[in-house]
Protein backbone atom coordinates (compact mmCIF):
# COMPACT_ATOMS: atom_id res chain seq x y z
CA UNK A 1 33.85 -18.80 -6.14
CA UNK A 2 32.98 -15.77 -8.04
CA UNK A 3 31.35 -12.72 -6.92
CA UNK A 4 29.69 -10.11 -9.51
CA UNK A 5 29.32 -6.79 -8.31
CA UNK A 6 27.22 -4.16 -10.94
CA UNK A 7 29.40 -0.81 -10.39
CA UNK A 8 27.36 0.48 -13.42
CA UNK A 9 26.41 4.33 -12.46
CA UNK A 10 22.88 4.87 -11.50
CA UNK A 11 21.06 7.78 -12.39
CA UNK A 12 18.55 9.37 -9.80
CA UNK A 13 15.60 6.87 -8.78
CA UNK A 14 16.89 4.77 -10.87
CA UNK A 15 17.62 1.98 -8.23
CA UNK A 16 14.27 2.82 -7.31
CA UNK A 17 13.06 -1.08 -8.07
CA UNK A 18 15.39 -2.58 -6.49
CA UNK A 19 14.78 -0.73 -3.37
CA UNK A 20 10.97 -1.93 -3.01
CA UNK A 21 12.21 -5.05 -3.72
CA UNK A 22 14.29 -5.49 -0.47
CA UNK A 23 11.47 -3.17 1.18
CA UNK A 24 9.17 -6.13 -0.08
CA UNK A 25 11.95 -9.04 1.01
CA UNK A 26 12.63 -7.79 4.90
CA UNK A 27 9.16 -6.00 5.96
CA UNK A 28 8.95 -8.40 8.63
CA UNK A 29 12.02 -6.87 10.19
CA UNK A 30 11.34 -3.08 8.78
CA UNK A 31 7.70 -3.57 10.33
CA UNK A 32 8.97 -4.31 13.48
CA UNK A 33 11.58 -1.56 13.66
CA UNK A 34 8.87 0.86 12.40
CA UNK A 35 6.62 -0.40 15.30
CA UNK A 36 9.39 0.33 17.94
CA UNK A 37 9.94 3.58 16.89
CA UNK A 38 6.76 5.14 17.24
CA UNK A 39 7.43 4.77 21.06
CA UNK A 40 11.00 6.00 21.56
CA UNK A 41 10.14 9.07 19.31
CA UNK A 42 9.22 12.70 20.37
CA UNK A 43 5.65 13.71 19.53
CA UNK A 44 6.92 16.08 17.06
CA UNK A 45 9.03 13.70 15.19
CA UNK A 46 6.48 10.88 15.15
CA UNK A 47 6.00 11.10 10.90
CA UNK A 48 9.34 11.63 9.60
CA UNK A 49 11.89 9.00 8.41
CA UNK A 50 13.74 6.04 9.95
CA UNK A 51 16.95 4.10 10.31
CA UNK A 52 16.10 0.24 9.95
CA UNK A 53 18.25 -2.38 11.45
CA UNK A 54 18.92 -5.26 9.70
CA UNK A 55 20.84 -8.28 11.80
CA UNK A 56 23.64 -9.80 9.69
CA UNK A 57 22.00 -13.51 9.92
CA UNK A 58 19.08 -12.28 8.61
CA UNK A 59 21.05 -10.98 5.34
CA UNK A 60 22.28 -13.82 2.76
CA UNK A 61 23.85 -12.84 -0.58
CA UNK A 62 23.64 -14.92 -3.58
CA UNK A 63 26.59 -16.16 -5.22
CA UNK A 64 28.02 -18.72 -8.33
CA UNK A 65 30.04 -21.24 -7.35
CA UNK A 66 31.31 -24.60 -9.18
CA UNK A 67 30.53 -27.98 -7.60
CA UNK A 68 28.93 -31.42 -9.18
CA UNK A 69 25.51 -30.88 -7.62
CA UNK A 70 23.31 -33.79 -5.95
CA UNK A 71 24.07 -36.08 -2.91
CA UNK A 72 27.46 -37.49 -2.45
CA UNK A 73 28.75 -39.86 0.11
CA UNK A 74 32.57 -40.50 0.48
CA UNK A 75 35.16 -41.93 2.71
CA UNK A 76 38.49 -40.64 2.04
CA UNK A 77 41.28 -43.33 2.20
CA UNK A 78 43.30 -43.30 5.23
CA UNK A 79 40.48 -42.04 7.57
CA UNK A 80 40.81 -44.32 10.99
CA UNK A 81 38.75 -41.97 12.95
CA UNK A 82 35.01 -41.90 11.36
CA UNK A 83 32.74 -44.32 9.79
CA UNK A 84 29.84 -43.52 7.49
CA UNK A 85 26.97 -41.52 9.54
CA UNK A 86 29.09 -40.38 12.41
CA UNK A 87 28.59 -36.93 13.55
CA UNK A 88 31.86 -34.45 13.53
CA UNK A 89 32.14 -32.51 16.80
CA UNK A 90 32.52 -28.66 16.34
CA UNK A 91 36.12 -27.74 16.80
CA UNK A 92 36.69 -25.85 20.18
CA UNK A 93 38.00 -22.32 20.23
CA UNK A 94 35.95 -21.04 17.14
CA UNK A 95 38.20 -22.98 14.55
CA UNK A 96 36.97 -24.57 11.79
CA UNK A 97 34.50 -23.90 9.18
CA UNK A 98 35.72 -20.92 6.07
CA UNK A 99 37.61 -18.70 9.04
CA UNK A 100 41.33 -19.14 10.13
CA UNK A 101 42.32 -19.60 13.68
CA UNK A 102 40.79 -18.93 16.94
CA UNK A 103 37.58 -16.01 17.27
CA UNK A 104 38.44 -12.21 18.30
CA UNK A 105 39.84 -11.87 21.23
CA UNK A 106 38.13 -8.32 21.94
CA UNK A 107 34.86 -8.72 20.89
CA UNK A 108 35.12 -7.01 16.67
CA UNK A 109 32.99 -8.08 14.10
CA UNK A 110 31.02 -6.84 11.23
CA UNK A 111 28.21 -4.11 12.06
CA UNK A 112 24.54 -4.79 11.11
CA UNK A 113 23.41 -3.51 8.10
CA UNK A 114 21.73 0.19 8.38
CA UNK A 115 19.97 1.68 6.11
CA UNK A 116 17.09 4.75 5.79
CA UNK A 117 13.61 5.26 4.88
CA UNK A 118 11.55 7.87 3.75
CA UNK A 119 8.98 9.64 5.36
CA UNK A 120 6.68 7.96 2.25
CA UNK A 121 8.36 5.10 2.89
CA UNK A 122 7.68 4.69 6.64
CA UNK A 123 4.24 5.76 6.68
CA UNK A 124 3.22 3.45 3.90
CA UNK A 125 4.88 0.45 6.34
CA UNK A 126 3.12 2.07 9.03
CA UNK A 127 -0.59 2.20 7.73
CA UNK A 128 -0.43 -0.86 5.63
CA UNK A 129 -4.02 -2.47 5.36
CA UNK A 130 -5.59 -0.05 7.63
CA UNK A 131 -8.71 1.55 6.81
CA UNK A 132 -11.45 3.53 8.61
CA UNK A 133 -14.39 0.45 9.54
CA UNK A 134 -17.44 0.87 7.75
CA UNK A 135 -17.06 3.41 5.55
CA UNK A 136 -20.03 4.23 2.92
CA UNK A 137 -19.61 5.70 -0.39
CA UNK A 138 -22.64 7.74 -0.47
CA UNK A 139 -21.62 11.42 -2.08
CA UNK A 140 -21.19 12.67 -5.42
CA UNK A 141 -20.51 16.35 -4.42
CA UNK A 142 -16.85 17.88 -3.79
CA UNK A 143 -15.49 15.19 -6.00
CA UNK A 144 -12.17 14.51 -5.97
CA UNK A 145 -12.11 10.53 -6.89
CA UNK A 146 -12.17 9.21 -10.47
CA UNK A 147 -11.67 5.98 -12.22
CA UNK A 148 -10.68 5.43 -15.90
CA UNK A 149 -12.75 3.61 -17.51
CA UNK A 150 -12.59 2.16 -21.19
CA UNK A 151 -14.36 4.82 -23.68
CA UNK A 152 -13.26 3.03 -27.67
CA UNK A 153 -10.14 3.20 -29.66
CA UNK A 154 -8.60 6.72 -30.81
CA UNK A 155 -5.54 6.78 -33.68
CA UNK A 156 -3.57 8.86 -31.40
CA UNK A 157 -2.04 7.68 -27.84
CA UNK A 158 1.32 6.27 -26.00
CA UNK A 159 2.57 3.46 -27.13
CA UNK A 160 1.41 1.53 -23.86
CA UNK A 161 -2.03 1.91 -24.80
CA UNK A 162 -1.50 0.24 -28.36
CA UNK A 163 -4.09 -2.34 -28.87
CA UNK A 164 -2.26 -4.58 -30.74
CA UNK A 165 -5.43 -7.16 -32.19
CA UNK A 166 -7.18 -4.09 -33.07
CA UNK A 167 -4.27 -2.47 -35.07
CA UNK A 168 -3.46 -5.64 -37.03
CA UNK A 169 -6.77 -5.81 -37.54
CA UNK A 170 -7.19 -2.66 -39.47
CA UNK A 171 -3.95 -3.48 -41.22
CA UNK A 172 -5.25 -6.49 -42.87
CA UNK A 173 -8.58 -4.27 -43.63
CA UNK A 174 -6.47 -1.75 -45.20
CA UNK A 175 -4.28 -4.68 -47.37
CA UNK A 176 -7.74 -5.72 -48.97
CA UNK A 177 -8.72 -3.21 -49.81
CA UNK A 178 -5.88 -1.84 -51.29
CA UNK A 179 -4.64 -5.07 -52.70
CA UNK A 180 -7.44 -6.88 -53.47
CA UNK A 181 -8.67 -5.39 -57.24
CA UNK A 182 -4.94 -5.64 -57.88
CA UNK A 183 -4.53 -9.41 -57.09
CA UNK A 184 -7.71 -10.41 -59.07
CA UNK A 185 -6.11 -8.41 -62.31
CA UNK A 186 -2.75 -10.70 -61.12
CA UNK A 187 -4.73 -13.59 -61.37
CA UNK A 188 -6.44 -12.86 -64.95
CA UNK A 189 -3.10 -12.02 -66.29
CA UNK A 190 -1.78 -15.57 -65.00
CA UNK A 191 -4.43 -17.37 -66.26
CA UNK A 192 -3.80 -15.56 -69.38
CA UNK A 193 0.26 -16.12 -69.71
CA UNK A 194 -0.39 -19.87 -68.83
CA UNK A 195 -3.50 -20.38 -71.77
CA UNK A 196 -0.63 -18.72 -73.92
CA UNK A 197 2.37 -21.10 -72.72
CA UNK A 198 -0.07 -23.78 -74.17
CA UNK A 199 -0.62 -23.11 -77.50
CA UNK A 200 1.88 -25.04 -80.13
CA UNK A 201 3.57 -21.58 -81.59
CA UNK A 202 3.12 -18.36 -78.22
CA UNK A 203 3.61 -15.39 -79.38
CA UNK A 204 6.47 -14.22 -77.71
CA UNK A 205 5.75 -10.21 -77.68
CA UNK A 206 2.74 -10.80 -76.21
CA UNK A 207 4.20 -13.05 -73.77
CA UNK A 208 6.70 -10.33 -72.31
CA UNK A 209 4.15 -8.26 -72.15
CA UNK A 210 2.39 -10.45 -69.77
CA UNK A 211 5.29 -10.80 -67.66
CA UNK A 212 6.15 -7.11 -67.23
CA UNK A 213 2.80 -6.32 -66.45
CA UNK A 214 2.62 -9.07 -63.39
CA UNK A 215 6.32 -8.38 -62.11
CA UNK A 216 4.47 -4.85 -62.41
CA UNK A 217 1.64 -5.83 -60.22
CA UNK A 218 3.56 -8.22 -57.65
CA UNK A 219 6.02 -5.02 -57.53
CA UNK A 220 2.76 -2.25 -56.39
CA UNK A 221 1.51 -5.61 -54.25
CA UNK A 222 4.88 -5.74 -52.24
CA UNK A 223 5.24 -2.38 -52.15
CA UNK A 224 1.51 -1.73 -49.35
CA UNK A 225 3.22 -2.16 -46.02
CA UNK A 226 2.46 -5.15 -43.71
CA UNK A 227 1.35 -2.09 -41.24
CA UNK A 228 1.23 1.73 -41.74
CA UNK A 229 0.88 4.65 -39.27
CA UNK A 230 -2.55 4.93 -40.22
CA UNK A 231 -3.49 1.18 -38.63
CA UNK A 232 -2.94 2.24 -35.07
CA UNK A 233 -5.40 2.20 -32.66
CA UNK A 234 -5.23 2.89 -28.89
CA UNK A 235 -7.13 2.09 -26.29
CA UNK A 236 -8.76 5.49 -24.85
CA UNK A 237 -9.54 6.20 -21.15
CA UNK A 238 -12.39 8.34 -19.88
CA UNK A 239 -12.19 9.18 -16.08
CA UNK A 240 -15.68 8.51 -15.02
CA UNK A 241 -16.20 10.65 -11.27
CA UNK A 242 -17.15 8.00 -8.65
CA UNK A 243 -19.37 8.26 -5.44
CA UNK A 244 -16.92 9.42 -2.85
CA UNK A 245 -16.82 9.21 0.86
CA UNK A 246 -17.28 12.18 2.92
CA UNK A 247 -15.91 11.27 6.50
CA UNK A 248 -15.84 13.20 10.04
CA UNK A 249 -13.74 12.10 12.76
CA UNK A 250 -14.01 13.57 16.10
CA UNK A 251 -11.26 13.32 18.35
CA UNK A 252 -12.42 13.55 21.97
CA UNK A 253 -9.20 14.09 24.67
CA UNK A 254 -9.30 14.30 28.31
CA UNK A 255 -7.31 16.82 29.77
CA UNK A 256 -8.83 16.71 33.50
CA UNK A 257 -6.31 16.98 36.22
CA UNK A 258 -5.98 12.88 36.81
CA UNK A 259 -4.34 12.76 33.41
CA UNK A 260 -0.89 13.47 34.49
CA UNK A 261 1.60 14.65 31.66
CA UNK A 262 3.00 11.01 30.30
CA UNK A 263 -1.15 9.66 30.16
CA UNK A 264 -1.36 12.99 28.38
CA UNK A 265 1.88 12.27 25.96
CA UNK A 266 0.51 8.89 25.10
CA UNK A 267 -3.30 10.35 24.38
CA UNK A 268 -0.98 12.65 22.06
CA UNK A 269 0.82 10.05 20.33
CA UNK A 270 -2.26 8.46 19.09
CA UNK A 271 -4.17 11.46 18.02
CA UNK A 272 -1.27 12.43 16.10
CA UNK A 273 -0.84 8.45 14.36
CA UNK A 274 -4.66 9.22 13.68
CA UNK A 275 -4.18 12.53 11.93
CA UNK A 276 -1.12 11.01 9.91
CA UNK A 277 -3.70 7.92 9.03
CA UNK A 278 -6.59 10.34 7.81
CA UNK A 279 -4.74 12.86 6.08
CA UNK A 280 -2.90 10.45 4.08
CA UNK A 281 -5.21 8.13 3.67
CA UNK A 282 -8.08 9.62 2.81
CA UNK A 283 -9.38 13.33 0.95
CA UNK A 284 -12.52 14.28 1.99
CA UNK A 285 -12.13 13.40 6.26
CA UNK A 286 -12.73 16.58 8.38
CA UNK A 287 -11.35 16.40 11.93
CA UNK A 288 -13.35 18.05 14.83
CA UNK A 289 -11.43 18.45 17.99
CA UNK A 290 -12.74 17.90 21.88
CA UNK A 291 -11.03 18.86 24.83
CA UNK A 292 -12.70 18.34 28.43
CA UNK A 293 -12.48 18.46 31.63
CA UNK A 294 -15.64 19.64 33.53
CA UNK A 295 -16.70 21.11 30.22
CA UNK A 296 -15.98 20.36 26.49
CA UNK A 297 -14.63 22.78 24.11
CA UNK A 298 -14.14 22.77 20.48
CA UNK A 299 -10.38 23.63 19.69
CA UNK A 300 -8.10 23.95 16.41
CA UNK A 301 -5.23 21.16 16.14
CA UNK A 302 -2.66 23.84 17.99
CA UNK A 303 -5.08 23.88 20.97
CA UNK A 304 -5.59 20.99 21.42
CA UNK A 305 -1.88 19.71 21.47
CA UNK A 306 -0.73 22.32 23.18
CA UNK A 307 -2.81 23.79 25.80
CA UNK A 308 -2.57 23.38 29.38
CA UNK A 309 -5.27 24.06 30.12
CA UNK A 310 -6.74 21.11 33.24
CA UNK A 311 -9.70 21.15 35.75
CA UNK A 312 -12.08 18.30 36.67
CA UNK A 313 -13.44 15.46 34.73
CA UNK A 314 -17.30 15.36 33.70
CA UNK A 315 -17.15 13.00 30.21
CA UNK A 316 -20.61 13.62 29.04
CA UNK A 317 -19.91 16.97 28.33
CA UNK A 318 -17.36 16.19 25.54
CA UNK A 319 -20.63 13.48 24.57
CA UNK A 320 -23.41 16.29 24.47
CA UNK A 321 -21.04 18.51 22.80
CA UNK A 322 -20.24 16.00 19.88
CA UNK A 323 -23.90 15.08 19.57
CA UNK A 324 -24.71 18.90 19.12
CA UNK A 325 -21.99 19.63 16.80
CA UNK A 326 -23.65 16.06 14.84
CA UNK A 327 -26.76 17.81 14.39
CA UNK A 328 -26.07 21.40 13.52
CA UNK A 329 -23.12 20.31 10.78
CA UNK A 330 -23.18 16.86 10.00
CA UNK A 331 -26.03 15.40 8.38
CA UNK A 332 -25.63 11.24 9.26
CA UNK A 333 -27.51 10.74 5.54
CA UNK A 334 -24.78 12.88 4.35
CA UNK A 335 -21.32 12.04 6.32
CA UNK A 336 -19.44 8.96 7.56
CA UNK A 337 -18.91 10.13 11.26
CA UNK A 338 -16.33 8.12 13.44
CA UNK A 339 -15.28 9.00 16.96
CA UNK A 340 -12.11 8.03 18.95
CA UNK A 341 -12.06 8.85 22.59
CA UNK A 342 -9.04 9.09 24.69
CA UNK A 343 -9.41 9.53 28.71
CA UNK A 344 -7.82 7.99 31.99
CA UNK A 345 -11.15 6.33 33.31
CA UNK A 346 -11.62 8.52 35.58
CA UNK A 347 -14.53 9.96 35.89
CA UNK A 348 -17.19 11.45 38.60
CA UNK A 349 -19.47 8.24 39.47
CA UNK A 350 -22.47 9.87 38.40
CA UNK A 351 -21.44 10.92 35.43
CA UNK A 352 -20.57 7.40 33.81
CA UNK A 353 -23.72 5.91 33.52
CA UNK A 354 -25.25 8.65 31.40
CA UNK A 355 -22.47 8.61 29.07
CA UNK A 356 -23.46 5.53 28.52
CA UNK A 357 -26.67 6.70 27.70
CA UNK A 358 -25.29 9.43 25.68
CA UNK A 359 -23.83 6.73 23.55
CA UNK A 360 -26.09 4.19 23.43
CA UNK A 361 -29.26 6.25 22.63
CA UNK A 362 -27.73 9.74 20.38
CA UNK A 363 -24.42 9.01 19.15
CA UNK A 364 -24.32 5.46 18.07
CA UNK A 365 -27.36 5.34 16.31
CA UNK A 366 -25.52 8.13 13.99
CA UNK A 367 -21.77 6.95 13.94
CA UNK A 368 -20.41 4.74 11.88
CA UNK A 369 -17.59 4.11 14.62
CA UNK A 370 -17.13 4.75 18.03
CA UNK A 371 -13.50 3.67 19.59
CA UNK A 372 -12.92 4.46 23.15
CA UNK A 373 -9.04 4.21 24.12
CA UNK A 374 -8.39 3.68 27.81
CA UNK A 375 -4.73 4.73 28.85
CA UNK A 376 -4.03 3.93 32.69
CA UNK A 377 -1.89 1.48 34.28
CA UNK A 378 -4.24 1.15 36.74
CA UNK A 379 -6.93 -1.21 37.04
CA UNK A 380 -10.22 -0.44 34.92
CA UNK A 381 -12.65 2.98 36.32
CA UNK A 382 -16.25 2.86 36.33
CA UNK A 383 -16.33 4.70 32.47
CA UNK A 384 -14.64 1.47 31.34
CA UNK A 385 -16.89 -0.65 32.80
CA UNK A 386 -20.27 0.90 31.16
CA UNK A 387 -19.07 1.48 27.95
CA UNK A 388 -18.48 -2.15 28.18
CA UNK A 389 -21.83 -3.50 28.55
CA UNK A 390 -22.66 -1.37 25.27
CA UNK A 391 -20.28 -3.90 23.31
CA UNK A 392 -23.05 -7.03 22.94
CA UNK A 393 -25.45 -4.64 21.38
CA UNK A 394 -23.86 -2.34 18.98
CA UNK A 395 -21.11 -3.94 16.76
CA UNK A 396 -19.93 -0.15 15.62
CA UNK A 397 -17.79 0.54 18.94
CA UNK A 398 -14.73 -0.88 20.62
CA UNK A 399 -12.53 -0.57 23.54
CA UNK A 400 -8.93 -0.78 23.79
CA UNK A 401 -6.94 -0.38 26.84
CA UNK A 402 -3.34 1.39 26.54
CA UNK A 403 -0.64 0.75 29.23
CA UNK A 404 2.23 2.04 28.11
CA UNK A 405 4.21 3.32 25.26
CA UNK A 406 4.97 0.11 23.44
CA UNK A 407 0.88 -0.94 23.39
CA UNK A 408 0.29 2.61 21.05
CA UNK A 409 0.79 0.92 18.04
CA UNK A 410 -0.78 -2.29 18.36
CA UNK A 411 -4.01 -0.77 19.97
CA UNK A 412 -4.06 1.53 16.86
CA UNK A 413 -3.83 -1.24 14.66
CA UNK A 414 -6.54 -3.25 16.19
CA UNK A 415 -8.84 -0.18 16.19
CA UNK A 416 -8.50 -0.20 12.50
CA UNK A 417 -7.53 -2.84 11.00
CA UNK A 418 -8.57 -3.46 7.12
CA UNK A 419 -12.24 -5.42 7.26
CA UNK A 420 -12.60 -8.30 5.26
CA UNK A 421 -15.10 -7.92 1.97
């Protein structure tokens, strides 16, 4: 057997390839390891890079080996013990097989293979066919989107963008016309030195002059090349601007006194995987932040984080302050607006049934999306149980129920998962 190993020196990126080729050949396993880390990491740490795990089964090497190929059946003289068909036991005590004498007595064997991803890396993985539902191309101002689009030929360009049919093209053009007038005087001067080469007594001086003058001609014919610089044409790209998509998302947190600090850290976690989503993602998404308790405030990204701030739990203020904000900034003719909520449940009694309301007669009329995100062990509250009879009539909201750590992810993913066409 013979094993090839390339120890050829690679320059930077250069292995680059290769890489998203084993990227492409174990996602199933990266995936999985990228899934598992969003809920053993710190909520600082959620977007940087990873250490993938790769069992050793799972990881086959291809190698050359000799052998005569096809189905073979044969009985070895001498053998008293088998017949044709007979199934060999496996050998006791780990014996047998390509390995020599009996397994470790201590336990040692080969590690599983490690390797790293980049931050790029790992957030492509972790945002793979995601994309905000609904979504409307309906702006043309603050553009920042362009497509190329085909816009002729041009002599000058990388050699990528040669059009080759068009090139040969003009060099055949070019060898008529420089060629042609030349070829027809070829031909008159053959006809000539053959009428010549027929008569009884040719005169020879005129004869060589013939020749000379079509070895002449055939010479300044050969000589126009098959293609010239001047026959080149590339294929020219315009960048033509395209309608883009301007896109609010309001993030809506409850930070009453029922949502101890782990509900809290898990609310977190997914505001933060939606940020990471957005930003890199998309351009033109604004993110408007809620915090509430018995009132709603509008807050920068440090706020709301990071405050402590806690107190009693009234949702449809956070709903009357979006709605407000809606109408004095964001035209629904002019912006994609999509809403997440995060809360416990709980809520005063009286309160859920107008947020319900709220919803069902202000704000989804004017959203494009409205995800609610439930995160309580506990059994479903009253809030759950409204927003719930909203589902059969408005296909623009949904609600997802978060337990614990390791449901982050997948809720996320179902939120906003990639519609089909």
């Amino acid at each position: 057997m013979a094993h090839f190993i390339d120890r050829r020196l690679n320059g930077k990126n250069k292995s680059a390839v290769n890489r998203q080729r084993f990227i492409r050949r174990y996602k199933q396993q990266i995936k999985k390891a990228v899934a598992d880390a969003i809920s053993e990491r710190s909520v600082t740490d959620i977007s940087s890079g990873e250490n993938v795990t790769i069992p050793n089964k799972d990881i086959s090497e291809p190698f050359f080996h000799q052998g005569k190929g096809g189905r073979r059946q044969i009985i070895h003289p001498g053998n008293d013990q088998f017949s044709e068909g007979d199934r060999i036991p496996r050998p006791q005590g780990g014996a047998g097989g390509s390995g020599q004498g009996d397994a470790s007595a201590d336990g040692e064997g080969s590690d599983d293979f490690v390797f790293s991803i980049s931050k790029d890396e790992y957030l492509d993985l972790l945002f793979e066919d995601l994309a905000l539902p609904n979504l409307q191309k309906n702006q043309l101002d603050k553009l920042v989107q362009y497509k190329n689009v085909r816009a002729g030929y041009r002599a000058e360009g990388v050699p990528s963008n040669i059009d080759i049919v068009r090139s040969l093209r003009g060099s055949l053009a070019r060898r008529v016309a420089m060629t042609a007038g030349k070829k027809r005087t070829l031909a008159e001067l053959e006809q000539q030195l053959q009428t010549l080469e027929l008569e009884p007594v040719p005169d020879q001086q005129q004869r060589l002059q013939l020749l000379e003058q079509i070895a002449a001609l055939k010479a300044s014919i050969a000589a126009v090349p098959f293609i010239d610089s001047f026959d080149l044409r590339f294929r020219n790209y315009q960048k033509k601007p395209e309608p883009t998509s301007k896109a609010v998302m309001f993030c809506l947190m409850d930070v009453s006194g029922s949502m101890d600090q782990p509900t809290k850290d898990m609310a977190k976690r997914f505001y933060i995987l939606l940020y990471l989503f957005l930003s890199r993602s998309y351009k033109n998404v604004e993110v408007v932040y809620i915090r509430h308790h018995t009132q709603a405030k509008e807050v920068d990204e440090q706020e709301f984080f990071y405050s402590q701030e806690t107190g009693g739990t009234i949702v449809s203020s956070a709903l009357k302050l979006m709605h407000e904000i809606i109408l004095d900034r964001y035209d629904p003719a002019q912006w994609n607006i999509y809403a997440a909520q995060a809360s416990d449940g709980d809520n005063w009694t009286d309160d859920s049934a107008p947020c319900a309301a709220l919803l069902a007669n202000k704000l989804l009329p004017l959203v494009r999306y409205y995800a609610y995100i439930e995160i309580t062990p506990r059994a479903h509250q009253s809030l759950w149980h409204e927003y719930e009879k909203l589902l059969a009539q408005h296909d623009n909201m949904a609600i997802e129920h978060i337990r614990e750590l390791a449901d982050i992810y997948p809720v996320f993913r179902q939120l906003f998962k990639k519609q089909a066409a």
